[in-house]
Each structure stands twice: as C-alpha cells, then as structure tokens.
C-alpha atoms as a PDB file:
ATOM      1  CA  UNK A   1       0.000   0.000   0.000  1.00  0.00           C
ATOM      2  CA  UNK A   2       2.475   2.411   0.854  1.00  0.00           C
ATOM      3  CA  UNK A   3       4.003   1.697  -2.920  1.00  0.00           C
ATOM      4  CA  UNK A   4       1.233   2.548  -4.212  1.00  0.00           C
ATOM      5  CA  UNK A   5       0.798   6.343  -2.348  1.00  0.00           C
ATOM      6  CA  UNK A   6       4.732   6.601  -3.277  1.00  0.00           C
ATOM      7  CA  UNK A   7       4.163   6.106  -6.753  1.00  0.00           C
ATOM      8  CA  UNK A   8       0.878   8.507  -6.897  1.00  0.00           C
ATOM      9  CA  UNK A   9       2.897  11.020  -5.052  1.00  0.00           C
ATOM     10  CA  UNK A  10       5.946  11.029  -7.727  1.00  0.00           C
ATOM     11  CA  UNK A  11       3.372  11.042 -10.813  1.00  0.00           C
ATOM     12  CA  UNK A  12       1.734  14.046  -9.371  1.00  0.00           C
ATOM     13  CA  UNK A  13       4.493  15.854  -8.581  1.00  0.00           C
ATOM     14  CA  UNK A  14       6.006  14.923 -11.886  1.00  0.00           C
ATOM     15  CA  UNK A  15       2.633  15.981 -13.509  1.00  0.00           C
ATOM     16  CA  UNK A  16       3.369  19.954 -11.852  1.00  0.00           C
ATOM     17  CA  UNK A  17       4.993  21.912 -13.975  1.00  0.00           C
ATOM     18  CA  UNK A  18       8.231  23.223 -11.969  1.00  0.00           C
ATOM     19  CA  UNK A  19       7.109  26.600 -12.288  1.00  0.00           C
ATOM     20  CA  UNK A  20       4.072  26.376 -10.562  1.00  0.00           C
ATOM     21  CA  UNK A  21       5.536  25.123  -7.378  1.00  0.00           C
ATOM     22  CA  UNK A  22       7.889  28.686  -7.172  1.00  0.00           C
ATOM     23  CA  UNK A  23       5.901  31.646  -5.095  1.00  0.00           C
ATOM     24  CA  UNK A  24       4.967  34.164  -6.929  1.00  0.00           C
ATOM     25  CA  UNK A  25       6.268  37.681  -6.164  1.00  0.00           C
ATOM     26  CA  UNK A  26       3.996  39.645  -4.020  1.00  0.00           C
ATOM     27  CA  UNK A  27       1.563  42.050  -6.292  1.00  0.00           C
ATOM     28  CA  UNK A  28       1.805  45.679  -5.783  1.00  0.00           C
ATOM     29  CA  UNK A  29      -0.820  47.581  -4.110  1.00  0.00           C
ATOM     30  CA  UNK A  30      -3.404  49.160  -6.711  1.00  0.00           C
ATOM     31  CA  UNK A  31      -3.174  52.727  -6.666  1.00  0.00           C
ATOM     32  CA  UNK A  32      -6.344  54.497  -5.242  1.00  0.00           C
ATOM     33  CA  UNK A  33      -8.234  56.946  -6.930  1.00  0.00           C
ATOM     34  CA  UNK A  34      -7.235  60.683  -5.868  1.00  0.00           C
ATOM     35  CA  UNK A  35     -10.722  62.039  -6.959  1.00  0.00           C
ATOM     36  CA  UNK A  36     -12.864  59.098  -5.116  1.00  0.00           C
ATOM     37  CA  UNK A  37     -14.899  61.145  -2.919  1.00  0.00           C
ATOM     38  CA  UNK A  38     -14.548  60.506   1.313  1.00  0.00           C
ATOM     39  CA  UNK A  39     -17.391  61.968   3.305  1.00  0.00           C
ATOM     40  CA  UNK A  40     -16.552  62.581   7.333  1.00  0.00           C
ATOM     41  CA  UNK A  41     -18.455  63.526   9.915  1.00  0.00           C
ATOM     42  CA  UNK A  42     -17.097  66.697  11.673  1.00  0.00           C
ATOM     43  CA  UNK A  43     -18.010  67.659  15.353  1.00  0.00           C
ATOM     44  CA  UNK A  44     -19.011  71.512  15.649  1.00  0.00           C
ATOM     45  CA  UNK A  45     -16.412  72.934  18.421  1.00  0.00           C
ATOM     46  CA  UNK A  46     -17.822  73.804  21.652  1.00  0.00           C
ATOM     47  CA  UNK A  47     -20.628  71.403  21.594  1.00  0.00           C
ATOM     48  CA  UNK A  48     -21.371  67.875  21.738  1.00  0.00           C
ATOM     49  CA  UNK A  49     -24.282  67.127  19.203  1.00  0.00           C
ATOM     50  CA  UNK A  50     -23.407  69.155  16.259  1.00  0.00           C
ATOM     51  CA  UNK A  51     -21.655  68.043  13.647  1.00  0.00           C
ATOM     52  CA  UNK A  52     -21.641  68.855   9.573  1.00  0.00           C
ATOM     53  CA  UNK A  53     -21.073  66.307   7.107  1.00  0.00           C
ATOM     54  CA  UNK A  54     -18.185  67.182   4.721  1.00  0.00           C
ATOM     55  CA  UNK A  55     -17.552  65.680   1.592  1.00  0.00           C
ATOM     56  CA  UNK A  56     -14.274  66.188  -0.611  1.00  0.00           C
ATOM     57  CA  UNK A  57     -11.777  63.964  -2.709  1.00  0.00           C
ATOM     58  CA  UNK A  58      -9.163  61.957  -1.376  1.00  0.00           C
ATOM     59  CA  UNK A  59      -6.616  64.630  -2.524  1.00  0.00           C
ATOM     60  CA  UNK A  60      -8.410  67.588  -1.425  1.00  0.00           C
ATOM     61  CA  UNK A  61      -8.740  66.088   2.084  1.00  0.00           C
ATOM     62  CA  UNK A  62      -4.362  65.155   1.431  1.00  0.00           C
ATOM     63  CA  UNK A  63      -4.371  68.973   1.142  1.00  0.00           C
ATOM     64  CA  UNK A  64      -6.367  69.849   3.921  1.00  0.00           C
ATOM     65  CA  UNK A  65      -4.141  67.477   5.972  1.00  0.00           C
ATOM     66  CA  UNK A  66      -1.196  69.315   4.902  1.00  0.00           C
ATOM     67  CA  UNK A  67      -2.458  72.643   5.720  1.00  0.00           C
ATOM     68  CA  UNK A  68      -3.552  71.828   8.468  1.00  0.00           C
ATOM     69  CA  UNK A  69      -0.199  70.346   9.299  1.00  0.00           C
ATOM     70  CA  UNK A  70       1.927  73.660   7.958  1.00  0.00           C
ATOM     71  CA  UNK A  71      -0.224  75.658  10.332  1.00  0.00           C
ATOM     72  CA  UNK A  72       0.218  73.838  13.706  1.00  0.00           C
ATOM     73  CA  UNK A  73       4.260  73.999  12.883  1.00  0.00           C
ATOM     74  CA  UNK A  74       4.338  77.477  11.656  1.00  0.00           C
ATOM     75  CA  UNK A  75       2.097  78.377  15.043  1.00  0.00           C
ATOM     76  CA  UNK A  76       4.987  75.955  16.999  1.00  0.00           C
ATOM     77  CA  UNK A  77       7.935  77.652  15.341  1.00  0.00           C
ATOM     78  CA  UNK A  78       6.438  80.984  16.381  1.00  0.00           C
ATOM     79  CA  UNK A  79       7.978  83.024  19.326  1.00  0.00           C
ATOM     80  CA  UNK A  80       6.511  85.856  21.268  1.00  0.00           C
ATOM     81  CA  UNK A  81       8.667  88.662  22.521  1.00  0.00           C
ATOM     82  CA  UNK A  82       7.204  88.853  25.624  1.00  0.00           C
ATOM     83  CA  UNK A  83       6.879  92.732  25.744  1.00  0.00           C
ATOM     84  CA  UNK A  84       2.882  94.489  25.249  1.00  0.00           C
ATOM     85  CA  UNK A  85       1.095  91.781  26.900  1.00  0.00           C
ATOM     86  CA  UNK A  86       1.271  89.607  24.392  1.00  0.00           C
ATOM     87  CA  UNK A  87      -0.621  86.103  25.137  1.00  0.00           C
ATOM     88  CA  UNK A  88       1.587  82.932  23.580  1.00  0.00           C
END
C-alpha cells in the first residue's frame, strides 16, 4: 500500500509543472483613486451634538491634511517677545 501512495505522489508531482511550485512575487498595491470622494463627519467645536457632514476627494482632504499640518508647525515655530502683553 504504501508503494502505491509513493508512486501517486511522484506522478503528481512529476505531472506539476516546476514553475508552478515557485511563489509568486507579491503584487503591488493598486493605486487608489485621488478624486474618489470621502465623506466625514465633523463635530461643531464647543458642543457635543453638532456636527456637519463634509464631503471632498481623497486629494483635497491630502491637502487639507497638509495645511492643516503647515499651520500647527508654523504656530509651533512661532515666538513671542514677551513685551505688550502679548498672550503665547
């Protein structure tokens, strides 16, 4: 019996062609859409039940990000001088 699984084993492999039993290499990542549109659900400031949808593309939301980002570093980079009662 065990002859017999032996020999099915060797036809079958011998049946696979070789380059089916190498992995393929992994497939890149499609590229998404910049103008799919992404809606998001944005809490009005100050309270705790309104809120506004908002609806843009996936790049216009990349540039809101960045914005966004540029102001919170320029406001970081920022000194005061201290002097007129400036608040910081």
């Amino acid at each position: 019996m065990k002859l017999v699984q032996l020999v099915t084993a060797l036809a079958v492999a011998a049946a696979v062609p070789s380059g089916a039993q190498t992995v393929d290499a992994p497939k890149p990542k499609p590229q998404r859409d910049p103008n799919r549109m992404i809606c998001e659900r944005i809490e009005e400031l100050g309270s705790r039940l309104a809120a506004r949808k908002v609806c843009m593309t996936a790049a216009q939301w990349a540039e809101q990000r960045r914005q966004d980002r540029d102001v919170v570093d320029r406001l970081q980079q920022s000194h005061c001088s201290g002097t007129g009662g400036e608040v910081c």
